[in-house]
N, C-alpha and C. Protein backbone atom coordinates (compact mmCIF):
# COMPACT_ATOMS: atom_id res chain seq x y z
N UNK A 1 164.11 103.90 32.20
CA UNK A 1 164.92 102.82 31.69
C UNK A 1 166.38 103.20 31.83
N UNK A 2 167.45 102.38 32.52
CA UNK A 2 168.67 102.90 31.96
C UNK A 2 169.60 103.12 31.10
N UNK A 3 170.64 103.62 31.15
CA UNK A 3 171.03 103.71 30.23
C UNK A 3 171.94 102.49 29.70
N UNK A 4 172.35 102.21 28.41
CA UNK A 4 173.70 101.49 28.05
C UNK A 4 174.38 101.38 28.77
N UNK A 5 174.97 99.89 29.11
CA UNK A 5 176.03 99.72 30.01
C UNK A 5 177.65 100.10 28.77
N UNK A 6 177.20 99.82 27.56
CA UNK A 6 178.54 100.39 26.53
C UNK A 6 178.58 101.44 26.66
N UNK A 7 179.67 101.74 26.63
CA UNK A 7 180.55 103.43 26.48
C UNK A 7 180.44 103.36 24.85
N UNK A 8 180.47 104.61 24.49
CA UNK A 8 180.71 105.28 23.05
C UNK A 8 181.90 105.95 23.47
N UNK A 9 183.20 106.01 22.38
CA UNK A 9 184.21 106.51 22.50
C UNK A 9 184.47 107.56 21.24
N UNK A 10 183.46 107.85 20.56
CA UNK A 10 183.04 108.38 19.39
C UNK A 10 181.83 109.37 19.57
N UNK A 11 182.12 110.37 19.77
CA UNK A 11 181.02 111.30 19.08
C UNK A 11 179.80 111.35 18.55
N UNK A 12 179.95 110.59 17.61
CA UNK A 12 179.16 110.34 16.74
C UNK A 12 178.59 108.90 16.59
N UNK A 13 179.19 108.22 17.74
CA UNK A 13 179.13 106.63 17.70
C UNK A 13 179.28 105.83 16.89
N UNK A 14 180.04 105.94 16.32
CA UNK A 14 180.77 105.48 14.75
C UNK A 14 180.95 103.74 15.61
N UNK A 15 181.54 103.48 16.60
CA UNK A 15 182.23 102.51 17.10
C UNK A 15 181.17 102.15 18.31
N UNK A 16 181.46 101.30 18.61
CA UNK A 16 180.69 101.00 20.19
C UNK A 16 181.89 99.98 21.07
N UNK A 17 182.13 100.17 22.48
CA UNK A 17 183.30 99.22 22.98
C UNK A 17 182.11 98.07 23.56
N UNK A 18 182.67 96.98 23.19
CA UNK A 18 181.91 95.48 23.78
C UNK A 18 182.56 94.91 25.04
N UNK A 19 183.32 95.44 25.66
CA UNK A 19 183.56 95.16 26.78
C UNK A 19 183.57 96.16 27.89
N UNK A 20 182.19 95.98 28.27
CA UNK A 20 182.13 96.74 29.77
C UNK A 20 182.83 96.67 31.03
N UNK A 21 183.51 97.58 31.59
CA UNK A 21 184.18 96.91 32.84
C UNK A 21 185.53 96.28 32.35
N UNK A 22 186.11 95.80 31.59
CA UNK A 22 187.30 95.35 30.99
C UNK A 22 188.60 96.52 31.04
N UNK A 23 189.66 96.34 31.67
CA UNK A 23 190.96 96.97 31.15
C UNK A 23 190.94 97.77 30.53
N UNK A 24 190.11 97.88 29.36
CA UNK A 24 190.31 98.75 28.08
C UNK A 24 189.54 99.83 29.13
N UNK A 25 188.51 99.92 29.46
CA UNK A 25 187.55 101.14 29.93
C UNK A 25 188.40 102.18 30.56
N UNK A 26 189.65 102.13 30.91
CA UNK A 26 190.36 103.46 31.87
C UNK A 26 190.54 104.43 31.02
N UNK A 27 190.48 105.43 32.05
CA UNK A 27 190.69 106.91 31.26
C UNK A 27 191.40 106.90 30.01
N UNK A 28 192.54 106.51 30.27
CA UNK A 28 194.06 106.15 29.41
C UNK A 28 193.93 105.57 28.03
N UNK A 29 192.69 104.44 28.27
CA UNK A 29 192.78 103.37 27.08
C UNK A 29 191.55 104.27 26.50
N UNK A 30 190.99 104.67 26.73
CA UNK A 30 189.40 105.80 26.19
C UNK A 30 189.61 106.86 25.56
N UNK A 31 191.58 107.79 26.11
CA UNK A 31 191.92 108.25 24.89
C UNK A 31 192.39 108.16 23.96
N UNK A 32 193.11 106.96 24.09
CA UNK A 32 193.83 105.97 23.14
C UNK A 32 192.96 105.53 22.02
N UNK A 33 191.82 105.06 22.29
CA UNK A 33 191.15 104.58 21.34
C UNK A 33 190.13 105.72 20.79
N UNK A 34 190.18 106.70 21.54
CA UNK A 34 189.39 108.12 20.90
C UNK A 34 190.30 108.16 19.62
N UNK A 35 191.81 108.36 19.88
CA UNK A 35 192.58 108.60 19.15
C UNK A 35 192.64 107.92 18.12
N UNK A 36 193.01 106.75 18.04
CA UNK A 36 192.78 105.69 17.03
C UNK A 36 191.35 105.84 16.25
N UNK A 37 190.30 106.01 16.82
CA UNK A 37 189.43 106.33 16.18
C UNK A 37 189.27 107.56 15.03
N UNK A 38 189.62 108.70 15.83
CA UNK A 38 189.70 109.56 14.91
C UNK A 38 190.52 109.79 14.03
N UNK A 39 192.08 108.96 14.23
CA UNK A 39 193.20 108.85 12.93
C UNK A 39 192.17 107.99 11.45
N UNK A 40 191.14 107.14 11.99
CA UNK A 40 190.62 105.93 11.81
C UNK A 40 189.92 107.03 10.71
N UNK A 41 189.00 107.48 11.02
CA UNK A 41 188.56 108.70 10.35
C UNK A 41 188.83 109.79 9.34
N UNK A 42 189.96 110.55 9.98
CA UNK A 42 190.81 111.09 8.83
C UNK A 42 191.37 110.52 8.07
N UNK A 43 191.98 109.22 8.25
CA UNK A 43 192.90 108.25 7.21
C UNK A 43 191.33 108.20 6.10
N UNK A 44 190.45 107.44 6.75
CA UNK A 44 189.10 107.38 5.61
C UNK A 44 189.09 108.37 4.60
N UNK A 45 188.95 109.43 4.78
CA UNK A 45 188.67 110.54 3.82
C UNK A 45 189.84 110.80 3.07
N UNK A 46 191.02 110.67 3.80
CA UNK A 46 192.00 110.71 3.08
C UNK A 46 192.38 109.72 1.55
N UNK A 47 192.16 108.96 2.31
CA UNK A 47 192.22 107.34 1.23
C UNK A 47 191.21 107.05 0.43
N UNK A 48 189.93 107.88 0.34
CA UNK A 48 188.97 108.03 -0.55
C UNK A 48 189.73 109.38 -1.63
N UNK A 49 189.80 110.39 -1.47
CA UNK A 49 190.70 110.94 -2.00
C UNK A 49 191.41 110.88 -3.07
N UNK A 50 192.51 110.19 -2.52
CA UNK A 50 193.82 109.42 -2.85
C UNK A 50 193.58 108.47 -3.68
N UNK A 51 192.33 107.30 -3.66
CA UNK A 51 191.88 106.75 -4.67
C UNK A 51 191.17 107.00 -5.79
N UNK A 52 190.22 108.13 -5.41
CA UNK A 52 189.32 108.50 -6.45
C UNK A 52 190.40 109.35 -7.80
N UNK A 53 191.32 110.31 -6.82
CA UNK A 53 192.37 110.57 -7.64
C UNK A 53 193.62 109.91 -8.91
N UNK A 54 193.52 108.92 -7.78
CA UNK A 54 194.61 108.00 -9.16
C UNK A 54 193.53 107.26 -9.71
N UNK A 55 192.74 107.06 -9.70
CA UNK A 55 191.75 106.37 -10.48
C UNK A 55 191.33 107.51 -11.69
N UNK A 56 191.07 108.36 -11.67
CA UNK A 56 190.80 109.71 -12.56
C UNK A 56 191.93 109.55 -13.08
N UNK A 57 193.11 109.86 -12.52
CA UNK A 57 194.36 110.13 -13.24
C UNK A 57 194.83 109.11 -14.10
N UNK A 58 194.55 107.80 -13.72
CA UNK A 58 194.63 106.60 -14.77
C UNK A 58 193.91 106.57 -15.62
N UNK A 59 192.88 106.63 -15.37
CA UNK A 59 191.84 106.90 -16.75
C UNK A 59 192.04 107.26 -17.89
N UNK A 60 192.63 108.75 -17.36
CA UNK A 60 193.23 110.15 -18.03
C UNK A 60 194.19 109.10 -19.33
N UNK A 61 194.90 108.47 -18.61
CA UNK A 61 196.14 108.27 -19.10
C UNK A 61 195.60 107.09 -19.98
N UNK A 62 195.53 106.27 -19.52
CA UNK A 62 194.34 105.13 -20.58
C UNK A 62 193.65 105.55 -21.75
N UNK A 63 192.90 106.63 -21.73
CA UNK A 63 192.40 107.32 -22.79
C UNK A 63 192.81 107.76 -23.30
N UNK A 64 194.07 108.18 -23.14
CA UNK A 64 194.51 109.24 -24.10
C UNK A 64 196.13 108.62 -24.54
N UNK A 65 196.19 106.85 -24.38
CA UNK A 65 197.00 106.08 -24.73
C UNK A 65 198.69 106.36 -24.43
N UNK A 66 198.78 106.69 -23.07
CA UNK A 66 199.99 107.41 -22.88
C UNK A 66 200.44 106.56 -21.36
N UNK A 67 201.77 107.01 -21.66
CA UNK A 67 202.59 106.03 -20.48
C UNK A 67 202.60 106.83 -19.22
N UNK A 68 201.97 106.57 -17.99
CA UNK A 68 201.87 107.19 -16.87
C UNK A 68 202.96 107.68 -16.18
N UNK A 69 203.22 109.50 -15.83
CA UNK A 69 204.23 110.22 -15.36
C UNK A 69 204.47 109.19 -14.50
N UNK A 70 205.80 110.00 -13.97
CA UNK A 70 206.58 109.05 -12.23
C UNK A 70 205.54 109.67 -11.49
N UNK A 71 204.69 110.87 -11.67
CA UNK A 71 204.69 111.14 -10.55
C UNK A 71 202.81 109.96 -9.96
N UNK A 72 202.46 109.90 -11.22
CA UNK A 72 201.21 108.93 -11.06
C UNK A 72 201.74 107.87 -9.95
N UNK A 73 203.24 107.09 -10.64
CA UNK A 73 202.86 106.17 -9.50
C UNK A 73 203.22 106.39 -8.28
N UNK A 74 203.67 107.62 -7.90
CA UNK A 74 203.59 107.74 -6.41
C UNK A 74 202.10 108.28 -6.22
N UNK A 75 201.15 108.70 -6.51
CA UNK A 75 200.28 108.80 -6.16
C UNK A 75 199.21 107.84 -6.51
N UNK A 76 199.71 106.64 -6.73
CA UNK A 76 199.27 105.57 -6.75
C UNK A 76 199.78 104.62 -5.44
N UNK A 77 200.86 104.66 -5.00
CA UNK A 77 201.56 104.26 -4.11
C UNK A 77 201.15 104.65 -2.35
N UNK A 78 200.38 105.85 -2.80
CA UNK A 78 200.11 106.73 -1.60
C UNK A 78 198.39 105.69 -1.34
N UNK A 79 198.22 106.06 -2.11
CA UNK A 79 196.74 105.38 -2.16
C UNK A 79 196.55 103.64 -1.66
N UNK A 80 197.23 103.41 -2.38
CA UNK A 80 197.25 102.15 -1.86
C UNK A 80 198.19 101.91 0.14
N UNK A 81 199.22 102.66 0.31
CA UNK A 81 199.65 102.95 1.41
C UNK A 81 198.22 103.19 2.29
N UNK A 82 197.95 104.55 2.00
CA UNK A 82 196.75 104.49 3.08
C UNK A 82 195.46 103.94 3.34
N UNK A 83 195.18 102.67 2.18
CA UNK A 83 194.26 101.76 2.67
C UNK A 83 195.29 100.23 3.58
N UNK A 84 196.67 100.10 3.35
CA UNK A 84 197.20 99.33 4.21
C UNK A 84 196.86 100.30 5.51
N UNK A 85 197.30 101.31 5.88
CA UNK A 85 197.24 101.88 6.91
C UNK A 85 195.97 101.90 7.43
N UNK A 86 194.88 101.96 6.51
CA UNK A 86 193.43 102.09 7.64
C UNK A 86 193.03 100.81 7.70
N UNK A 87 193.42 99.91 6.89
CA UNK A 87 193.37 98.52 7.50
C UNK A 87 194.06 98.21 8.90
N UNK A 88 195.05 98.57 9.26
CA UNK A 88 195.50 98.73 10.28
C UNK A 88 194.88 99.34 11.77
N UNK A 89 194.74 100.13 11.22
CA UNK A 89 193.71 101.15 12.14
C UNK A 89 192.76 100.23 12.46
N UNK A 90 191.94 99.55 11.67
CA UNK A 90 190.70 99.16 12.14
C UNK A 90 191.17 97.65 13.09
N UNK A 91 192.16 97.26 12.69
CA UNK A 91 192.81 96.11 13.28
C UNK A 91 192.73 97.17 14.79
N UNK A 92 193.58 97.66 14.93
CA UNK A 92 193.86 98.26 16.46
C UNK A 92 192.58 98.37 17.24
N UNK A 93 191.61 99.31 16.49
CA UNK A 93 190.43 99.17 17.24
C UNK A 93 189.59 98.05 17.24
N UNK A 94 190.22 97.16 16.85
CA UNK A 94 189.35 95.55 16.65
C UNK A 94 189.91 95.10 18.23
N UNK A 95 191.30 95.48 18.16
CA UNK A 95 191.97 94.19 19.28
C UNK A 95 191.79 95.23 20.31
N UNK A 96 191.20 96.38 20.56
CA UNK A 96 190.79 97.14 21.54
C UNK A 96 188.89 96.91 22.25
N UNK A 97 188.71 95.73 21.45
CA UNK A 97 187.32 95.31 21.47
C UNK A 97 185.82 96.68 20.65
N UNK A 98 186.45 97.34 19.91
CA UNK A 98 185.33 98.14 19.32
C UNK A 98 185.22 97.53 17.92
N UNK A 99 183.83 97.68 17.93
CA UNK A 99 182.98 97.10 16.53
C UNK A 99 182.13 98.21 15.61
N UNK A 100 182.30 98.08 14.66
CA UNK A 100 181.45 98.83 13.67
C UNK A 100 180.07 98.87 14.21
N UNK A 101 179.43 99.01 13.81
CA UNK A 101 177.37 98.83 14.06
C UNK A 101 177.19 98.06 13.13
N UNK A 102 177.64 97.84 11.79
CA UNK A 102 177.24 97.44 10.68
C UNK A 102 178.28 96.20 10.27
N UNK A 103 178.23 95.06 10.50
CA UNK A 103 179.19 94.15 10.34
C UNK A 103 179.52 94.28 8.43
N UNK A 104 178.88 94.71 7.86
CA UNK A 104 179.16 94.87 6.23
C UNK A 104 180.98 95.68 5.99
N UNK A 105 180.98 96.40 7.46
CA UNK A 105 181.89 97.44 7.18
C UNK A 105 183.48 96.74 7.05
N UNK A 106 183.25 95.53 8.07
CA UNK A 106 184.24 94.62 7.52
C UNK A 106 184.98 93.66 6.60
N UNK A 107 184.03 93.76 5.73
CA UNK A 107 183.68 92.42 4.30
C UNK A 107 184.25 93.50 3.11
N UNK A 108 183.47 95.17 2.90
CA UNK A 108 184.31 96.64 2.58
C UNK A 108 185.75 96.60 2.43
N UNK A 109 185.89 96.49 3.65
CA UNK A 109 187.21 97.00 3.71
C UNK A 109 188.26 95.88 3.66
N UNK A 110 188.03 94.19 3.82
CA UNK A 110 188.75 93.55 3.34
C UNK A 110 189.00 93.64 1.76
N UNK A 111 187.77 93.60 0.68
CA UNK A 111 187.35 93.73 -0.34
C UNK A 111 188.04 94.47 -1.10
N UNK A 112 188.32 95.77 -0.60
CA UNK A 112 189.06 96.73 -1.07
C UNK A 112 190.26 96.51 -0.83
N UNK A 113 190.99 96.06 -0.11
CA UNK A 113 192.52 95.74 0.16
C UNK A 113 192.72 94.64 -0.78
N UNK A 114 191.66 93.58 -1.08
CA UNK A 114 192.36 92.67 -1.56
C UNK A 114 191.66 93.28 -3.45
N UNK A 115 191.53 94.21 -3.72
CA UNK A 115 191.37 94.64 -4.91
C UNK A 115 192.56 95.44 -5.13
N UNK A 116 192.91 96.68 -4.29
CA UNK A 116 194.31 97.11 -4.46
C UNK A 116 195.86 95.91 -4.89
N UNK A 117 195.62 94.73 -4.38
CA UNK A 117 196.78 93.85 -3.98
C UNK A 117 196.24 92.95 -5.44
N UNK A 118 195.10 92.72 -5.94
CA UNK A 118 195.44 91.59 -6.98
C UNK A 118 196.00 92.04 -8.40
N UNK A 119 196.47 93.30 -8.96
CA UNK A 119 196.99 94.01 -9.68
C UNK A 119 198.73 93.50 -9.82
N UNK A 120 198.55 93.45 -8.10
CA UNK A 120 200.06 93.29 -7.98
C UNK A 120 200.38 91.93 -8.34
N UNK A 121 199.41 90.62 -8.15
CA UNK A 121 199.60 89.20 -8.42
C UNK A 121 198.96 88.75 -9.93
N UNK A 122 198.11 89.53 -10.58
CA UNK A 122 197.79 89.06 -11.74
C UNK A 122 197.66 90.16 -12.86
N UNK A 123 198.03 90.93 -12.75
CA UNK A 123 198.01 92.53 -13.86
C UNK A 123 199.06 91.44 -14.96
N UNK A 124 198.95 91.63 -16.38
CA UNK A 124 199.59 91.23 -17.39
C UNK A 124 200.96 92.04 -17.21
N UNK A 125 202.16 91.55 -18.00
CA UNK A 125 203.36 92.34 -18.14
C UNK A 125 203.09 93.27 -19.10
N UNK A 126 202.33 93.45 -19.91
CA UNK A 126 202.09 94.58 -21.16
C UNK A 126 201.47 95.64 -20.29
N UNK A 127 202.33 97.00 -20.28
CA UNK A 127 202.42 98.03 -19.99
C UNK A 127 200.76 98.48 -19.94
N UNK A 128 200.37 98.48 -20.64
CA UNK A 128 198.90 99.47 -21.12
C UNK A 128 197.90 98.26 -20.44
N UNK A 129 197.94 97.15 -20.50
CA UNK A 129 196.84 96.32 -19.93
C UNK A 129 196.92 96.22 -18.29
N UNK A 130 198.25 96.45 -18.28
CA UNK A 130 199.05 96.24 -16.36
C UNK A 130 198.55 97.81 -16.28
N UNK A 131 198.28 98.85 -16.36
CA UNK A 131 198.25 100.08 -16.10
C UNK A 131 196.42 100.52 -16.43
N UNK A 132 195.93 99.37 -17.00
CA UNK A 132 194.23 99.09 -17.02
C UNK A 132 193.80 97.94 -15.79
N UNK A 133 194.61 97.14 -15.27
CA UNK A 133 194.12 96.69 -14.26
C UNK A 133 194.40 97.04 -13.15
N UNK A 134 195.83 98.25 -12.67
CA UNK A 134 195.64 98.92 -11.59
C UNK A 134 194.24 100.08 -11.57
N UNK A 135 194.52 100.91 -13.22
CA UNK A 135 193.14 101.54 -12.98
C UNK A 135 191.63 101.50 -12.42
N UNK A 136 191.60 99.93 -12.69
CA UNK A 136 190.28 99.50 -12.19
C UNK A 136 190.28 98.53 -10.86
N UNK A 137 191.08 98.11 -10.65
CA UNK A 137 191.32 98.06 -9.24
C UNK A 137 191.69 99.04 -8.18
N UNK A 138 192.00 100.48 -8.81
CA UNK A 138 191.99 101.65 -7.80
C UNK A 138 190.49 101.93 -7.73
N UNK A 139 189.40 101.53 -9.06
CA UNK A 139 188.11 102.29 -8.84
C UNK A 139 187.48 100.99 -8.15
N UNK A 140 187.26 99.96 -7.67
CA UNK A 140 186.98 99.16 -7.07
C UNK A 140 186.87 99.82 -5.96
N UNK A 141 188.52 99.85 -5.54
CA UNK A 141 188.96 100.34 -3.78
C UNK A 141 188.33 101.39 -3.34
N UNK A 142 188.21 102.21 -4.43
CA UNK A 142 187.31 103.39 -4.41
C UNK A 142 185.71 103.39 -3.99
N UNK A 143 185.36 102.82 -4.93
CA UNK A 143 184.23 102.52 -4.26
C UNK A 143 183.76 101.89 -3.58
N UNK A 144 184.71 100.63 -2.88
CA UNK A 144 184.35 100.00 -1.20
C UNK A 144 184.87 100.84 -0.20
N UNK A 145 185.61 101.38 -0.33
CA UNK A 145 186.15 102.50 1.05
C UNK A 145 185.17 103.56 1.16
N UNK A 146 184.13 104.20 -0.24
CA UNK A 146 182.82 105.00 0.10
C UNK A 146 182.07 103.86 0.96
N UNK A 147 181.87 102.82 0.15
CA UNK A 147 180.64 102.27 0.92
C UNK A 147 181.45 101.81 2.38
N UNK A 148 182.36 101.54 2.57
CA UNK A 148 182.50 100.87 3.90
C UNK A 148 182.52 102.54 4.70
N UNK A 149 183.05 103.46 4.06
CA UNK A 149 182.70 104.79 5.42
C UNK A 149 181.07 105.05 5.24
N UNK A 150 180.29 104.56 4.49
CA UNK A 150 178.78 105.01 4.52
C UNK A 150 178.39 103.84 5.64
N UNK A 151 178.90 102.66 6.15
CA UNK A 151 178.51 101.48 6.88
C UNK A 151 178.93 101.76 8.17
N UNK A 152 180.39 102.41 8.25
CA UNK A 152 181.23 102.91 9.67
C UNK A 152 180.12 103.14 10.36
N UNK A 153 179.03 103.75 10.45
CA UNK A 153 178.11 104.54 11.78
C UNK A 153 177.32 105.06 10.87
């Protein structure tokens, strides 16, 4: 039988390219999108991280009825940064024609962006309730960016 006319540009086949024979297939664009892939990757783990962290660290602070250091919200800031950024990422390898295996992985990772972002449009002005709905909208993001890297491949 032969083989796949798709190229894997992944290792691990995290991705599959849907256009055979297309522009994208040259050497050039295969490391390009290796590349993108694997930023695609490290940003993941990173931004799981980064969330699970300020999510702990809010907690912290929630419980123990106290006004969150400066330095929380930059590491709140970071977190939310690098799920804009791997949203991005996955955009690039979208308009490069590569697809998840698991179409769920896209519904994830919108899900989670738009959980980071509704804090910013509906969190109350009272300090302690605005600083309970980023908390739980960081553990949201948190836990769709696990499940959408458990869906990646």
């Amino acid at each position: 039988m032969a083989a796949s006319a798709s190229p894997s540009f992944a290792p691990d086949k995290t991705f599959e390219h849907r256009a055979p024979g297309s522009a994208d297939s040259t050497p050039g664009a295969a490391r390009y999108a290796h590349g993108v892939l694997q930023l695609h990757q490290v940003n993941a783990v990173l931004l799981i991280a980064a969330n699970l962290g300020a999510f702990g660290w809010g907690a912290y602070y929630l419980r123990r009825h106290r006004a969150p250091h400066a330095a929380y919200r930059h590491v709140l800031a970071l977190a939310q940064s690098l799920l804009i950024a791997q949203i991005a990422l996955g955009l690039l390898l979208l308009s490069g024609h590569h697809r998840a295996r698991d179409h769920l992985h896209y519904l994830y990772g919108v899900l989670a962006l738009l959980a980071v972002l509704a804090p910013w449009l509906y969190a109350p002005s009272i300090p302690e309730r605005r600083l309970a709905w980023f908390v739980g909208a960081t553990g949201v993001a948190s836990a769709l960016a696990v499940r959408a890297y458990v869906t990646a491949g």
